[in-house]
C-alpha atoms as a PDB file:
ATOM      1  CA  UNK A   1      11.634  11.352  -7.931  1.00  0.00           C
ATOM      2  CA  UNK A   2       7.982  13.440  -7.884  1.00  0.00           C
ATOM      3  CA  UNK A   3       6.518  13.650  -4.776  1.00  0.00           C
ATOM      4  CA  UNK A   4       3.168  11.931  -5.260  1.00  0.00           C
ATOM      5  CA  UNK A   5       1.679  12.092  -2.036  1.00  0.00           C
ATOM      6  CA  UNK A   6      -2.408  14.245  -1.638  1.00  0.00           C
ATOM      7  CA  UNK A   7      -2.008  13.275   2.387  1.00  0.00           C
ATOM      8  CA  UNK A   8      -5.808  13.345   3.188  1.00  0.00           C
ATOM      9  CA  UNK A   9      -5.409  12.009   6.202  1.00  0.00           C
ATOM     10  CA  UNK A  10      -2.196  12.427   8.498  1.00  0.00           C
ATOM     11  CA  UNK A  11      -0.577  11.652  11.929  1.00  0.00           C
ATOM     12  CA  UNK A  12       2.642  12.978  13.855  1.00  0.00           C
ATOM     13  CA  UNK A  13       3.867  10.823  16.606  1.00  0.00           C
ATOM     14  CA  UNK A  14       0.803   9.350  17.160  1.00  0.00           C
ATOM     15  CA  UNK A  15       0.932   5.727  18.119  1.00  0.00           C
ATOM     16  CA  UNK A  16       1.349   2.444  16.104  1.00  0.00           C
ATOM     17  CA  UNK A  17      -2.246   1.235  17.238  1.00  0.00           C
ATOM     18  CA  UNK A  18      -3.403   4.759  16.327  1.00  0.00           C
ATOM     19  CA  UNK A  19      -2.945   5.003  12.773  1.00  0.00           C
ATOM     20  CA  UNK A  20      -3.420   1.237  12.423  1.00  0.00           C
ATOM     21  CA  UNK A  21      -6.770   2.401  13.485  1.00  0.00           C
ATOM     22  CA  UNK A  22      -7.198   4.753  10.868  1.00  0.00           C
ATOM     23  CA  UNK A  23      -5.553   2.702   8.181  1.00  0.00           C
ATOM     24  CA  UNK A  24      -7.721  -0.273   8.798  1.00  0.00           C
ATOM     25  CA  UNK A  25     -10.320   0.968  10.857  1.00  0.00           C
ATOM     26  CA  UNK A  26     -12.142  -2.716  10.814  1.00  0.00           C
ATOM     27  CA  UNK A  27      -9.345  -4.704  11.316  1.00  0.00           C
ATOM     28  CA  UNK A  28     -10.038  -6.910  14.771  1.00  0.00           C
ATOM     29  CA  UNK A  29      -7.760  -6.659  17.429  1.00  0.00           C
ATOM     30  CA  UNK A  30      -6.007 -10.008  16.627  1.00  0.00           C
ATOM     31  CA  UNK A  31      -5.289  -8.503  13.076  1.00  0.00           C
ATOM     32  CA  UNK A  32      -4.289  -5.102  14.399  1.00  0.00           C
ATOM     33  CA  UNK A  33      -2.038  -7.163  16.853  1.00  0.00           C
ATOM     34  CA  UNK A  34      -0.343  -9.162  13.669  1.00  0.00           C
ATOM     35  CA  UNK A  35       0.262  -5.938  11.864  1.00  0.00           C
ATOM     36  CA  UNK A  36       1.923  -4.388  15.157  1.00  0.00           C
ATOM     37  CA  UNK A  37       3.824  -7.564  15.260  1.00  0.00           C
ATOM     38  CA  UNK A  38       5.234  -6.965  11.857  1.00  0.00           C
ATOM     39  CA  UNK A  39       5.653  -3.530  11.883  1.00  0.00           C
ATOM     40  CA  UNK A  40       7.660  -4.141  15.478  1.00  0.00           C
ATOM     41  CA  UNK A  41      10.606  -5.766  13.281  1.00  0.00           C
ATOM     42  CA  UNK A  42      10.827  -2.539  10.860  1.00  0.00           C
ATOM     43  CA  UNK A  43      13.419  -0.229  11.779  1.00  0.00           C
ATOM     44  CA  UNK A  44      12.952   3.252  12.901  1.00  0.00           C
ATOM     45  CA  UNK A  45      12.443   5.629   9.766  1.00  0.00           C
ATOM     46  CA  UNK A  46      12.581   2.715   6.866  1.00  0.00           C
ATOM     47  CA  UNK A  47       9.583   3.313   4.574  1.00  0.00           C
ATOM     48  CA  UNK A  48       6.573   1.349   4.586  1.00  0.00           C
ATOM     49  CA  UNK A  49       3.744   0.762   2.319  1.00  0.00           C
ATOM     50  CA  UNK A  50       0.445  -0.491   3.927  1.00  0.00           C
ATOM     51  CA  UNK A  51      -2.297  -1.535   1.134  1.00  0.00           C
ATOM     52  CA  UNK A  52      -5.618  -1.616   2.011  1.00  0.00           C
ATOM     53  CA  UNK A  53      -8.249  -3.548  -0.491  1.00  0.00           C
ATOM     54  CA  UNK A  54     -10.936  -2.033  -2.597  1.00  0.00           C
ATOM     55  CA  UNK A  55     -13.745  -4.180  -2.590  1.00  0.00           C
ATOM     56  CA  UNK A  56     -14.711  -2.980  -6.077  1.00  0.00           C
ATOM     57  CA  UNK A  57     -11.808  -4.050  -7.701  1.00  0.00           C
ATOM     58  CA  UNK A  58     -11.819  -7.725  -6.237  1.00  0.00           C
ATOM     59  CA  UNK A  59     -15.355  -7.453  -7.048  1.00  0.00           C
ATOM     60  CA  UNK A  60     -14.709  -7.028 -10.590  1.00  0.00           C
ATOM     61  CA  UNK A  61     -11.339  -9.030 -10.969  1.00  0.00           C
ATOM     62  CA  UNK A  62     -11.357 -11.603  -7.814  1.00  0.00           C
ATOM     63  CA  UNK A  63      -9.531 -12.568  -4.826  1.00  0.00           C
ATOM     64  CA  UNK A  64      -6.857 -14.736  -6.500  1.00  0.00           C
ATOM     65  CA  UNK A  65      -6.269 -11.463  -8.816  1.00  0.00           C
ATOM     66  CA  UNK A  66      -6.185  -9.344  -5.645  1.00  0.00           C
ATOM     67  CA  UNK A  67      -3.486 -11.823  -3.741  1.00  0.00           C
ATOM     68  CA  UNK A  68      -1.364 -12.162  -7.171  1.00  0.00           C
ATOM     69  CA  UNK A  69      -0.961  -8.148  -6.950  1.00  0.00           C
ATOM     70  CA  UNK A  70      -0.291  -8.453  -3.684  1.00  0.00           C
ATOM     71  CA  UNK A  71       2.317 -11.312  -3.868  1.00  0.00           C
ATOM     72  CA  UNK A  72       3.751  -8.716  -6.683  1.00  0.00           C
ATOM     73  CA  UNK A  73       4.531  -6.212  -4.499  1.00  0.00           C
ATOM     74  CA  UNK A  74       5.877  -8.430  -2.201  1.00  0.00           C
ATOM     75  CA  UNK A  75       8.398 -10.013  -4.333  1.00  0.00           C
ATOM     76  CA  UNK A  76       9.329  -7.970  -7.028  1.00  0.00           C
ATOM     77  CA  UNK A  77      13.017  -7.637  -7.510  1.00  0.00           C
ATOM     78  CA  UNK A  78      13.711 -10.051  -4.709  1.00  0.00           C
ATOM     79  CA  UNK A  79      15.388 -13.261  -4.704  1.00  0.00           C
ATOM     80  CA  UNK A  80      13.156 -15.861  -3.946  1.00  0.00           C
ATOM     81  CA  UNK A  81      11.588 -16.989  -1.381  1.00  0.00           C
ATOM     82  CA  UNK A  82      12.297 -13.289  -0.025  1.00  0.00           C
ATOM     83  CA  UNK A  83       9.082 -11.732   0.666  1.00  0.00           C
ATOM     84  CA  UNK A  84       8.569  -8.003   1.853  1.00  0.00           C
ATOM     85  CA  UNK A  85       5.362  -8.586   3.838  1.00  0.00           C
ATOM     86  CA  UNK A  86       6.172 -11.848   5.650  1.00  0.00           C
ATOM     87  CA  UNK A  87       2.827 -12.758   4.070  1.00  0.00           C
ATOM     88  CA  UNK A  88       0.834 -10.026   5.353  1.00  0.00           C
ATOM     89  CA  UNK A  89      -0.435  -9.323   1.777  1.00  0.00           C
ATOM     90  CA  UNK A  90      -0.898  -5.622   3.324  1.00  0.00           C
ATOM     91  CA  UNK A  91       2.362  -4.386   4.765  1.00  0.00           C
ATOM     92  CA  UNK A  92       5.599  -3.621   2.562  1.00  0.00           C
ATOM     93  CA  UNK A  93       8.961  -3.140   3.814  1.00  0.00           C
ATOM     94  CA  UNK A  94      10.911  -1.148   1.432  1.00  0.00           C
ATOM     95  CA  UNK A  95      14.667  -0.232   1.954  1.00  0.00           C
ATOM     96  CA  UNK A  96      14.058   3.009   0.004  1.00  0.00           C
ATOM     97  CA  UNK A  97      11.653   4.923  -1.477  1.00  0.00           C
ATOM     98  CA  UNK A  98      13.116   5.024  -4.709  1.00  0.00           C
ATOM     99  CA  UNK A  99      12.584   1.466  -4.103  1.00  0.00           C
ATOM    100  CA  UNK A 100       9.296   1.409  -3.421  1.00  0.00           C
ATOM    101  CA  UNK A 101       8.207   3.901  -6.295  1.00  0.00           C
ATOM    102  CA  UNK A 102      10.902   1.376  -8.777  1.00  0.00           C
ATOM    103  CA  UNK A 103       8.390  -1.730  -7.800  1.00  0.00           C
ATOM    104  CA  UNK A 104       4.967   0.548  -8.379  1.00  0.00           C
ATOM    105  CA  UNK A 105       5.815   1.729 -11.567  1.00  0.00           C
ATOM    106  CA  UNK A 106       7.077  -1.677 -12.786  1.00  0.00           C
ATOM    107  CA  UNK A 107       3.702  -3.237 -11.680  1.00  0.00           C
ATOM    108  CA  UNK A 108       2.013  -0.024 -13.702  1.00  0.00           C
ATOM    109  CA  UNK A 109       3.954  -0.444 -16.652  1.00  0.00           C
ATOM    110  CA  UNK A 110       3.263  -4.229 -17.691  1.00  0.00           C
ATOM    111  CA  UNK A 111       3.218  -6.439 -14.901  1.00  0.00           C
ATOM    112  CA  UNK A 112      -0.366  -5.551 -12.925  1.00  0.00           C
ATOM    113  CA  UNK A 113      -1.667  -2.510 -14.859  1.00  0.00           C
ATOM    114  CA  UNK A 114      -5.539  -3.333 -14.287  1.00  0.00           C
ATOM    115  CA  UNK A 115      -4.513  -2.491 -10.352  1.00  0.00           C
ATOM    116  CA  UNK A 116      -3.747   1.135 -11.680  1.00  0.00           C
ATOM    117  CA  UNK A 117      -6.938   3.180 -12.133  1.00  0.00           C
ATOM    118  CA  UNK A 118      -7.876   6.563 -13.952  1.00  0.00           C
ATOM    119  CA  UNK A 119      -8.110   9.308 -11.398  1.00  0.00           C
ATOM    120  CA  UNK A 120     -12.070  10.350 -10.714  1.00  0.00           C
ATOM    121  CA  UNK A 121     -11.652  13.243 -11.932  1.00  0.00           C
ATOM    122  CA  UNK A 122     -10.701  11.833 -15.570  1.00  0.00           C
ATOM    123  CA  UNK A 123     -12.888   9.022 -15.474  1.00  0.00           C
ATOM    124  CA  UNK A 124     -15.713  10.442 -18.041  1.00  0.00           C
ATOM    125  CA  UNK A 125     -12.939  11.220 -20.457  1.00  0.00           C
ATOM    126  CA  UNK A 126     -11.452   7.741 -20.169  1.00  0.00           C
ATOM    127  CA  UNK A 127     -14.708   5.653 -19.890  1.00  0.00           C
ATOM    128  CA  UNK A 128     -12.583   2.434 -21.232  1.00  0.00           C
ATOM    129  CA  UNK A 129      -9.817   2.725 -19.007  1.00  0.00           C
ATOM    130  CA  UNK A 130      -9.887   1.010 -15.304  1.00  0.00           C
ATOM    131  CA  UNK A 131     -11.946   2.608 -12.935  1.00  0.00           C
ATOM    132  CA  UNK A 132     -11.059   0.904  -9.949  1.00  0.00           C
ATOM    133  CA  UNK A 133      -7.864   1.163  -8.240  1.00  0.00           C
ATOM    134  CA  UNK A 134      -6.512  -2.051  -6.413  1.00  0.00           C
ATOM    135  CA  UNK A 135      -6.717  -0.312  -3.000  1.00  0.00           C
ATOM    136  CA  UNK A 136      -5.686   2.627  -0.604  1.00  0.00           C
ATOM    137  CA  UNK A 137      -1.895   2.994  -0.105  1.00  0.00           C
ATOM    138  CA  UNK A 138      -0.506   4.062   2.878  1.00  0.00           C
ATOM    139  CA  UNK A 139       3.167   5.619   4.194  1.00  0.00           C
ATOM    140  CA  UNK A 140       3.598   4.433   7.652  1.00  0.00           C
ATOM    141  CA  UNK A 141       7.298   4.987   9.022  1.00  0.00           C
ATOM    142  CA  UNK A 142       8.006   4.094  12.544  1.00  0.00           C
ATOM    143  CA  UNK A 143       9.687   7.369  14.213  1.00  0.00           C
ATOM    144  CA  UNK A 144      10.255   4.948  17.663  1.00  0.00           C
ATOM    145  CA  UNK A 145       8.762   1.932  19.381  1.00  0.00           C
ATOM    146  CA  UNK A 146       5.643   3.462  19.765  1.00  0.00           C
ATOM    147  CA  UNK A 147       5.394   6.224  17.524  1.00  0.00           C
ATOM    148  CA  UNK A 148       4.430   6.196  13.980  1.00  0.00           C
ATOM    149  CA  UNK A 149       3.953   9.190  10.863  1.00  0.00           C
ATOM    150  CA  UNK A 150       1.577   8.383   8.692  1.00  0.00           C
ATOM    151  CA  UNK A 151      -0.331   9.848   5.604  1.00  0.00           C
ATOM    152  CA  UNK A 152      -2.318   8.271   2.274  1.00  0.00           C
ATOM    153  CA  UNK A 153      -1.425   8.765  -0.697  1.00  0.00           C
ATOM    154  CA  UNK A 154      -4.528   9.330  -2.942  1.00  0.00           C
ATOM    155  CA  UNK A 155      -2.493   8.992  -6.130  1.00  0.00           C
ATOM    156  CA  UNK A 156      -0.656   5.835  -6.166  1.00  0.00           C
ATOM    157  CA  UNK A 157      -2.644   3.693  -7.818  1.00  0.00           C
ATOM    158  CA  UNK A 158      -3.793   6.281 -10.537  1.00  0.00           C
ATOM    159  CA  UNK A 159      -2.642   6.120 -13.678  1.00  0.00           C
ATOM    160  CA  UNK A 160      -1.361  10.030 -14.381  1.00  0.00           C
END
């Protein structure tokens, strides 16, 4: 597996609430509470992925679009009613990377592919191709009760 990660912003063994803050820096402090709730039942070093939306996108393709790519990466490869996000449409538990990467590039490859953008960078040469990506996506992984290691990777919903 690549390495996909362009960390442009990262944390060592800063807190949960920390890099909640920088993840969703607008969240209230009842949401930030739910997500520290859910992240409290992840254990120490499994991988998570925390989406945040792009309000572009579900300007151009809706809410209901949004939550279906959402509920996507939630179930994907699970037996229902097994959910990853205990509804949190935001954070993923993933037993594995490989895991996680395995559910991304299914969604790219047929199942969501307008939540998969063309990098800025290659945007003019690809003026037909999506331009939005679906959101941000975040690493978070729990290195104790109340430390975290976070970093974004820039590239995971780019189409390469």
């Amino acid at each position: 597996m690549s390495d996909n990660t362009n960390p442009s912003s990262q944390s060592n063994g800063h807190s949960i609430g920390d890099a909640l803050r920088t993840i969703v820096p607008n969240a209230s402090k009842s949401e930030v509470q739910n997500y520290k709730k859910q992240l409290a039942d992840i254990a120490e070093g499994d991988p998570v992925l925390f989406i945040t939306p792009n309000p572009l996108w579900i300007a151009q393709h809706g809410q209901f679009a949004y939550d279906t790519v959402m509920d996507l990466f939630a179930t994907h490869g699970l037996p229902p009613p097994r959910r990853r996000d205990k509804n949190s449409k935001a954070i993923f538990h993933f037993g594995t990377l490989e895991d996680m990467y395995a559910v991304r590039n299914v969604l790219q490859g047929g199942l969501a592919p307008n939540a998969f953008a063309v990098p800025i960078s290659l945007r003019a040469l690809h003026p037909a191709m999506q331009q939005e990506p679906v959101g941000r996506a975040w690493y978070l992984t729990k290195i104790g009760e109340r430390n975290s290691d976070f970093v974004e990777d820039n590239m995971f919903f780019h189409v390469l």
